[in-house]
N, C-alpha and C. Protein backbone atom coordinates (compact mmCIF):
# COMPACT_ATOMS: atom_id res chain seq x y z
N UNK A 1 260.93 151.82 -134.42
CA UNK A 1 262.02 152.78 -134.37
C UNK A 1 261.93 153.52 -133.04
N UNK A 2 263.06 153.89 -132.77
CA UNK A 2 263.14 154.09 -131.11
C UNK A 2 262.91 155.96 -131.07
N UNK A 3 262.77 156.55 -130.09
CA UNK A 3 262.60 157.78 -130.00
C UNK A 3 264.04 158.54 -130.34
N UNK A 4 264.84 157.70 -129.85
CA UNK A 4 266.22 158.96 -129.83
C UNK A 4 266.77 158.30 -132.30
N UNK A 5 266.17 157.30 -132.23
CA UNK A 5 266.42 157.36 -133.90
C UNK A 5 265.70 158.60 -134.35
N UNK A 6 264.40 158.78 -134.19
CA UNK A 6 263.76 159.27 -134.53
C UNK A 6 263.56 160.66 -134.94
N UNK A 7 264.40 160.84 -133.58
CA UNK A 7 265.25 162.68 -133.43
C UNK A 7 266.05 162.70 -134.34
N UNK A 8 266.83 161.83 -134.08
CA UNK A 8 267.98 161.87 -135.20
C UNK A 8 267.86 162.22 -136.52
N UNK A 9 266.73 160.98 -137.20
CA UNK A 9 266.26 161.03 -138.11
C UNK A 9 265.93 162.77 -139.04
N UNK A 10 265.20 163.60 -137.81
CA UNK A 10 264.38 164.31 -138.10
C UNK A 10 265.14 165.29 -137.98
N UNK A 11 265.99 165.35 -137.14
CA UNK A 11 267.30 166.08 -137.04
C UNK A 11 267.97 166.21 -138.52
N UNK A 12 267.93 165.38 -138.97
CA UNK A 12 268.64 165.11 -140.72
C UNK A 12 268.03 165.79 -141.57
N UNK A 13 266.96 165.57 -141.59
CA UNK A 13 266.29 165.80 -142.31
C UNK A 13 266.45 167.33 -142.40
N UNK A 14 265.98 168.05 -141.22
CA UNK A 14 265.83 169.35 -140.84
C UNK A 14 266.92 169.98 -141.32
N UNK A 15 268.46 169.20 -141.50
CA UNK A 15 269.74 170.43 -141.27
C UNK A 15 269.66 169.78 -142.98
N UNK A 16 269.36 168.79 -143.59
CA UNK A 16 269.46 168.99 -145.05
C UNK A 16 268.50 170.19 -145.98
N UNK A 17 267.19 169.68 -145.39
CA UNK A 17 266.67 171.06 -145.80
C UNK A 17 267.12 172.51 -145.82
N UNK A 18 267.49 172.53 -144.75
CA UNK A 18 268.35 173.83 -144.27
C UNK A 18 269.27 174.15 -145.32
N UNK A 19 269.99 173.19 -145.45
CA UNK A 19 271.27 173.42 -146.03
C UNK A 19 271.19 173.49 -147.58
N UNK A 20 269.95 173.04 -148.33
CA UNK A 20 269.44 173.07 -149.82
C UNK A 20 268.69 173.98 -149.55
N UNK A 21 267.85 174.48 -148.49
CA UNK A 21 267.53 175.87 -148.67
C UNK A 21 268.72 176.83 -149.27
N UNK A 22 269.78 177.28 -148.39
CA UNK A 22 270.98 178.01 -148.16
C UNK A 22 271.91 177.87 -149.28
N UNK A 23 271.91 176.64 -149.58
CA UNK A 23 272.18 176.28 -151.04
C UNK A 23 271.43 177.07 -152.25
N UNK A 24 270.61 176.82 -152.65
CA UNK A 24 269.48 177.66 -153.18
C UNK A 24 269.55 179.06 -153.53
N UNK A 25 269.49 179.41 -152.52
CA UNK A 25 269.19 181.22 -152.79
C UNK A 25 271.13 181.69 -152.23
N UNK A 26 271.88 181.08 -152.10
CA UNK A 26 272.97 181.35 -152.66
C UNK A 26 273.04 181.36 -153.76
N UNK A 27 272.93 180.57 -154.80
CA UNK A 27 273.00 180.11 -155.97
C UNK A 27 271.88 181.69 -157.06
N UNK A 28 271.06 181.64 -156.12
CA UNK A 28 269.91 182.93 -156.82
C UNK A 28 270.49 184.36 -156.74
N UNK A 29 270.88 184.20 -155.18
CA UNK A 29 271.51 185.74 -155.30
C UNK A 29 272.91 185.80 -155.86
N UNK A 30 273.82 184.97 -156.09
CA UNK A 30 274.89 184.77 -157.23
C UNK A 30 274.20 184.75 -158.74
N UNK A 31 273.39 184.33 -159.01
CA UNK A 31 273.32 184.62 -160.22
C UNK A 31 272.09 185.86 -160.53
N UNK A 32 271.85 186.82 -159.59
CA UNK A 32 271.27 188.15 -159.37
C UNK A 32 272.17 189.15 -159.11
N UNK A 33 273.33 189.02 -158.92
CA UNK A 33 274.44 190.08 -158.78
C UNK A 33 275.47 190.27 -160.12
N UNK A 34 275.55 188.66 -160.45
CA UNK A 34 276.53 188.63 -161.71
C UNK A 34 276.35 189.40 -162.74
N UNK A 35 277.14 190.21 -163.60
CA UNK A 35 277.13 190.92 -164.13
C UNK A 35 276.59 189.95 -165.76
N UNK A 36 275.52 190.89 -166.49
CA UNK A 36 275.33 190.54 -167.87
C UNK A 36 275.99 189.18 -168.76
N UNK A 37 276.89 190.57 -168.89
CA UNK A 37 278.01 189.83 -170.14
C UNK A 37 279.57 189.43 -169.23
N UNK A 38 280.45 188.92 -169.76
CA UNK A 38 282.00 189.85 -169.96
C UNK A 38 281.96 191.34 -170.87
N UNK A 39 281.51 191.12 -171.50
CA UNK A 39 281.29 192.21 -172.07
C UNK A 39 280.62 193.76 -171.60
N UNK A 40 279.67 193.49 -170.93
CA UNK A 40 279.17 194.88 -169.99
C UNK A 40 280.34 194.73 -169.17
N UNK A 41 280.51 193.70 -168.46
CA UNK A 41 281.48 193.99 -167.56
C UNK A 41 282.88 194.73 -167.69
N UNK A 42 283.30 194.58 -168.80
CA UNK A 42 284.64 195.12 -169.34
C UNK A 42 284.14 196.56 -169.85
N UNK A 43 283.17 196.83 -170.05
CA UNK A 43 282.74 198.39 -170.85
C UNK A 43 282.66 199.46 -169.87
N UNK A 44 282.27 198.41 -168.36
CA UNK A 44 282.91 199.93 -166.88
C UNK A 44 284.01 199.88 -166.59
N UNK A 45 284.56 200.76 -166.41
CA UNK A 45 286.05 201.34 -165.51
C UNK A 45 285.27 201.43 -163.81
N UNK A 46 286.19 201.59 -163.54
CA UNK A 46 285.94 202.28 -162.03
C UNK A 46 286.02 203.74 -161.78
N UNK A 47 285.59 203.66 -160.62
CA UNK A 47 284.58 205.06 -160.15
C UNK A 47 286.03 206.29 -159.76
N UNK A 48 285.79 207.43 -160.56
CA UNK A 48 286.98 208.59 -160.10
C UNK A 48 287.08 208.40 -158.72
N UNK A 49 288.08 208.63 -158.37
CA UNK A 49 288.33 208.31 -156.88
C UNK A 49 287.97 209.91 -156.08
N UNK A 50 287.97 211.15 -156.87
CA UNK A 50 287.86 212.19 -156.09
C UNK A 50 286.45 212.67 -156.44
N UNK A 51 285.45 211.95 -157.33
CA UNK A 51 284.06 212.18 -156.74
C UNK A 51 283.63 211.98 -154.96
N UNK A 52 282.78 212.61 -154.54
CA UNK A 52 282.14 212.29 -153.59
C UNK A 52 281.20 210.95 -153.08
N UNK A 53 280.40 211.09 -154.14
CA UNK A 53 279.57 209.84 -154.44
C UNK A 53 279.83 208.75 -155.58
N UNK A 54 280.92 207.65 -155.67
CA UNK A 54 281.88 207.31 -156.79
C UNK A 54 280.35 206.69 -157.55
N UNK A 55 280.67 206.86 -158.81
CA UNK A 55 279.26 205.74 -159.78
C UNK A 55 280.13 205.29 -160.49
N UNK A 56 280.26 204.33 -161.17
CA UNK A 56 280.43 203.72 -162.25
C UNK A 56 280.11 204.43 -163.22
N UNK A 57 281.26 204.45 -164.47
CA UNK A 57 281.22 205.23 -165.71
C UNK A 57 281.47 204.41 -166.70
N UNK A 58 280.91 204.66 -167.89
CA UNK A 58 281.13 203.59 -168.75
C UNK A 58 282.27 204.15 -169.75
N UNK A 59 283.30 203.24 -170.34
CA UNK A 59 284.20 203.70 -171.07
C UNK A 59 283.86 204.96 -172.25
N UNK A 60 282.63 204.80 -172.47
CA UNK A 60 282.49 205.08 -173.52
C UNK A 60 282.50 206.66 -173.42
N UNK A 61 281.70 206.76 -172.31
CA UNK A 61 281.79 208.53 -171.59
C UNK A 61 283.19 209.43 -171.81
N UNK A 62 284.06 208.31 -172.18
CA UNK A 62 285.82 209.30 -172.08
C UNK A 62 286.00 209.11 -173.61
N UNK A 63 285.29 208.65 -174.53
CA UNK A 63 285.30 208.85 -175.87
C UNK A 63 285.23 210.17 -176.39
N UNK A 64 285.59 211.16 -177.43
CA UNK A 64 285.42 212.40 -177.56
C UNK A 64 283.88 212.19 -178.26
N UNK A 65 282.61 211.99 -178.40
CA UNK A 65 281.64 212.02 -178.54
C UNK A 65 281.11 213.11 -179.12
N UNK A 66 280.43 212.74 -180.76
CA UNK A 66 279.64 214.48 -181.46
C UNK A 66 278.48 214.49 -180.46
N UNK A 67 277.57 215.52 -180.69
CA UNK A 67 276.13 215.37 -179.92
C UNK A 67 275.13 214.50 -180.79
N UNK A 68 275.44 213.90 -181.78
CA UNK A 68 274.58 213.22 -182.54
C UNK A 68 274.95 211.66 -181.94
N UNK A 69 276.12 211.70 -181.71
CA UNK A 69 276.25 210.18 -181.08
C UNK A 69 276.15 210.38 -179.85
N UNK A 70 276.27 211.28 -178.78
CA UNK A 70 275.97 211.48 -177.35
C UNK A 70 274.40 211.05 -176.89
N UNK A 71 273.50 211.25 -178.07
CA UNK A 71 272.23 210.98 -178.03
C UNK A 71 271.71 209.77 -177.80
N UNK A 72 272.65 208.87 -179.72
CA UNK A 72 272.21 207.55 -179.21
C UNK A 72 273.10 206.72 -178.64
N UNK A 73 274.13 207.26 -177.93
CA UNK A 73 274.92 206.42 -176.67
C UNK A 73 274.22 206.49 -175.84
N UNK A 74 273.25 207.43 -175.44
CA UNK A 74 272.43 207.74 -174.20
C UNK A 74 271.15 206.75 -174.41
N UNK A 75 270.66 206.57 -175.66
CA UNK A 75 268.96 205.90 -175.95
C UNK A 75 269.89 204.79 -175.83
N UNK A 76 270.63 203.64 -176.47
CA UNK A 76 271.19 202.61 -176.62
C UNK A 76 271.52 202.51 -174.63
N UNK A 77 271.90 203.31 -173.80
CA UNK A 77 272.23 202.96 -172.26
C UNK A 77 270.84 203.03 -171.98
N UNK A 78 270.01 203.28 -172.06
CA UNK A 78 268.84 203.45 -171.02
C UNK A 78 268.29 202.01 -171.77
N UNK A 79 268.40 201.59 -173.26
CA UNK A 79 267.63 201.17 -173.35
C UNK A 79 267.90 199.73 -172.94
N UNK A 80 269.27 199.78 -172.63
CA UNK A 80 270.01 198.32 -171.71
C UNK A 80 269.63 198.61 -170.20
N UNK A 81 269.90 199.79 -169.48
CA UNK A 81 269.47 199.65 -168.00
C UNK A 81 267.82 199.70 -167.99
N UNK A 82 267.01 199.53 -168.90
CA UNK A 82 265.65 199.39 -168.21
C UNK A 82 265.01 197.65 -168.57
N UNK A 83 266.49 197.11 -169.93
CA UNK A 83 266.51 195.69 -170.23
C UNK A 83 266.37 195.17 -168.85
N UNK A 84 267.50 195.57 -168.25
CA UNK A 84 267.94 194.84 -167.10
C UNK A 84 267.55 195.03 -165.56
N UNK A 85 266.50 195.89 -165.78
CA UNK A 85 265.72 195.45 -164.78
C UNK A 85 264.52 194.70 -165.02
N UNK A 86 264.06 195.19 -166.06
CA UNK A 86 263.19 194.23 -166.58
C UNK A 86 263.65 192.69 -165.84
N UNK A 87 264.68 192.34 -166.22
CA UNK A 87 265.25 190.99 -166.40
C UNK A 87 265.30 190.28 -164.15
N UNK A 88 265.87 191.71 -163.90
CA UNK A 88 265.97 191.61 -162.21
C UNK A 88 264.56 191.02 -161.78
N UNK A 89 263.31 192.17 -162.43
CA UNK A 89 261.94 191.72 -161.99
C UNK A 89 261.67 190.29 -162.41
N UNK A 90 262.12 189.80 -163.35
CA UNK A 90 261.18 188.40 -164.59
C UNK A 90 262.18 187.37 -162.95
N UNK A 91 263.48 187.42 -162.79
CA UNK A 91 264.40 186.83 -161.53
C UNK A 91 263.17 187.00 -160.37
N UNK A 92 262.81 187.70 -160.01
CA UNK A 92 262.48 188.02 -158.36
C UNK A 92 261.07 187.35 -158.57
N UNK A 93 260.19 187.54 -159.84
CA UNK A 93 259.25 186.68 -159.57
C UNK A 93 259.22 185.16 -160.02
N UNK A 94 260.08 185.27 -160.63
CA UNK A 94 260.18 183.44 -160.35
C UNK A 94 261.09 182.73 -159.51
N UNK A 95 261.66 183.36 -158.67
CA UNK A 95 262.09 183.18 -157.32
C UNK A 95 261.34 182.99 -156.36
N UNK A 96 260.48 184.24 -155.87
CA UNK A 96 259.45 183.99 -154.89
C UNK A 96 258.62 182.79 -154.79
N UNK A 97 257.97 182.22 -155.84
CA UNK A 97 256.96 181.15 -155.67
C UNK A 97 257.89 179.95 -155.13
N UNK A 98 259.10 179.51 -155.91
CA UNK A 98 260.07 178.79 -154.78
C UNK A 98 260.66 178.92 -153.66
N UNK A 99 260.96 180.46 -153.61
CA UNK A 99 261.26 180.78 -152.31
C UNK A 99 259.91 180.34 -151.04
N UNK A 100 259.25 180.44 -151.37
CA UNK A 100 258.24 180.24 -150.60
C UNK A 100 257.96 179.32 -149.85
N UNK A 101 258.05 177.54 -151.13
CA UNK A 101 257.70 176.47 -150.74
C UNK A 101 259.09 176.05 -150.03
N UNK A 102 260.40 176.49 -150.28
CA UNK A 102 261.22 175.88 -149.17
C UNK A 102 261.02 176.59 -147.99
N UNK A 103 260.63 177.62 -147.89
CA UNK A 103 260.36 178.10 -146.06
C UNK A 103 258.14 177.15 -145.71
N UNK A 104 258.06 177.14 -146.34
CA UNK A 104 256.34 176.02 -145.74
C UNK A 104 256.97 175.00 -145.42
N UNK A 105 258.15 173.79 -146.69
CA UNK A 105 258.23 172.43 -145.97
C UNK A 105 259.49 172.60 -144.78
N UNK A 106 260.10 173.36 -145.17
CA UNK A 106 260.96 173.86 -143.64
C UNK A 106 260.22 174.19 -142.38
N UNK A 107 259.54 174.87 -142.86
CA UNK A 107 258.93 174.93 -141.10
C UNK A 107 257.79 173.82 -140.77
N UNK A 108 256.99 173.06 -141.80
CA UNK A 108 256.90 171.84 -141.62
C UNK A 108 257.50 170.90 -141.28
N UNK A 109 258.92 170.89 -141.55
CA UNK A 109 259.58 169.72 -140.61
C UNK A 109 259.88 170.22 -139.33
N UNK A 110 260.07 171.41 -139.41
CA UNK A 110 260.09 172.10 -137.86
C UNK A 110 259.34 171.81 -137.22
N UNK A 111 258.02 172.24 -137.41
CA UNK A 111 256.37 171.64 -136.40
C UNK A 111 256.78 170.22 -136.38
N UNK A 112 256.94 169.05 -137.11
CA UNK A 112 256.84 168.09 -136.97
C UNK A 112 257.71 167.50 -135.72
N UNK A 113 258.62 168.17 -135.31
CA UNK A 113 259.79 167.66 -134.33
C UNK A 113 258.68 168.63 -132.77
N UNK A 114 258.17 168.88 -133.26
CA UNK A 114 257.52 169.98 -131.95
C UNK A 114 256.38 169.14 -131.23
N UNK A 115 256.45 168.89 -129.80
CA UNK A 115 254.74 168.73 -129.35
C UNK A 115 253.61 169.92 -129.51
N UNK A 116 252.28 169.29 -129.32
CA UNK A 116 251.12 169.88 -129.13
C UNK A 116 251.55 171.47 -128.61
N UNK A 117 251.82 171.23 -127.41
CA UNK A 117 252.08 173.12 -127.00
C UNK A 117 253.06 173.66 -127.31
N UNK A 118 254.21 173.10 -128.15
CA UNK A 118 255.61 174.29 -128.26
C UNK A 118 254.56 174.51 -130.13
N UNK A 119 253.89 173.56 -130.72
CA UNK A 119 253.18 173.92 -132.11
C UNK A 119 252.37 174.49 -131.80
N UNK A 120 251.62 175.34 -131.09
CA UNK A 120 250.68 176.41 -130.78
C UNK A 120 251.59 177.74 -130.49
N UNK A 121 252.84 177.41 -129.80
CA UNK A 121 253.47 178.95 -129.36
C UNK A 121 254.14 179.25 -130.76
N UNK A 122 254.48 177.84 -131.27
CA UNK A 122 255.50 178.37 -132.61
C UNK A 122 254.80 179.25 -133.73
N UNK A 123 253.09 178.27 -133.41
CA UNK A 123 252.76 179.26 -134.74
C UNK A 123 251.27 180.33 -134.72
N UNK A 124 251.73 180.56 -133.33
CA UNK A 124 250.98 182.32 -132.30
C UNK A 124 252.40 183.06 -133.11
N UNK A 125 253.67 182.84 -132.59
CA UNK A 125 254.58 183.63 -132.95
C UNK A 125 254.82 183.46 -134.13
N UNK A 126 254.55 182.97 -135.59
CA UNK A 126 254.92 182.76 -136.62
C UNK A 126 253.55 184.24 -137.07
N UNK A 127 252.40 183.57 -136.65
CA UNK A 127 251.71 184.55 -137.00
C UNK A 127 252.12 186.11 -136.46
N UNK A 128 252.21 186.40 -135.06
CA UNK A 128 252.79 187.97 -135.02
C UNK A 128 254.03 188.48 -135.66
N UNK A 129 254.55 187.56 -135.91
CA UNK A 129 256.06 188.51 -137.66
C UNK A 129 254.76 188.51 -138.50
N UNK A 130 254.12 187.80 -139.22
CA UNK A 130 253.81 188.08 -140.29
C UNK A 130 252.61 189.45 -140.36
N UNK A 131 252.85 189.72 -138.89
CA UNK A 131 251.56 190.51 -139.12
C UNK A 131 252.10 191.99 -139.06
């Protein structure tokens, strides 16, 4: 196989990885933003427009509410927003360990297209980010 296949080759290789990387954690951070349900989703309105700092309110807040149900509307919300981070954390760590191995064989095919001295500068400078 000739040198300029070879580039080529490796060239391929490199922009597919790339591109199933990018693929990937599109796909992660789309399904890290998406909302719950339809159902949570339909239970916020949008934010008063003449607050300062707009938040999200949940329908339920414009209900006329006793203080006996204000209570457990309040235990029943916390006890979904601390579900759901829970759920963000259980996402982020089983993300990372894959996130990981596509940036090692990525920059493994990277070194591999590199000579002897541009693979010493690449990974002097790989090491000073990480440090």
């Amino acid at each position: 196989m000739r040198q300029s296949d070879r580039t080529r080759l490796s060239t391929a290789m490199v922009l597919v990885l790339v591109f199933g990387a990018g693929t990937a954690v599109g796909f992660a951070l789309d399904r890290g933003t998406a909302p719950a349900s339809p159902a949570v989703a339909s239970e916020r309105e949008a934010p008063d427009s003449d607050e300062e700092e707009p938040r999200r309110r949940w329908i339920i807040e414009s209900v006329d509410l006793r203080p006996d149900q204000r209570v457990q509307v309040d235990s029943i919300l916390e006890f979904y927003r601390q579900r759901m981070e829970e759920l963000q954390e259980e996402f982020h760590e089983a993300y990372r360990p894959r996130s990981r191995e596509v940036v090692v064989s990525t920059r493994d095919a990277l070194k591999a297209l590199l000579d002897d001295r541009q693979r010493v500068v690449y990974d002097s400078l790989l090491a000073e980010r990480n440090r």
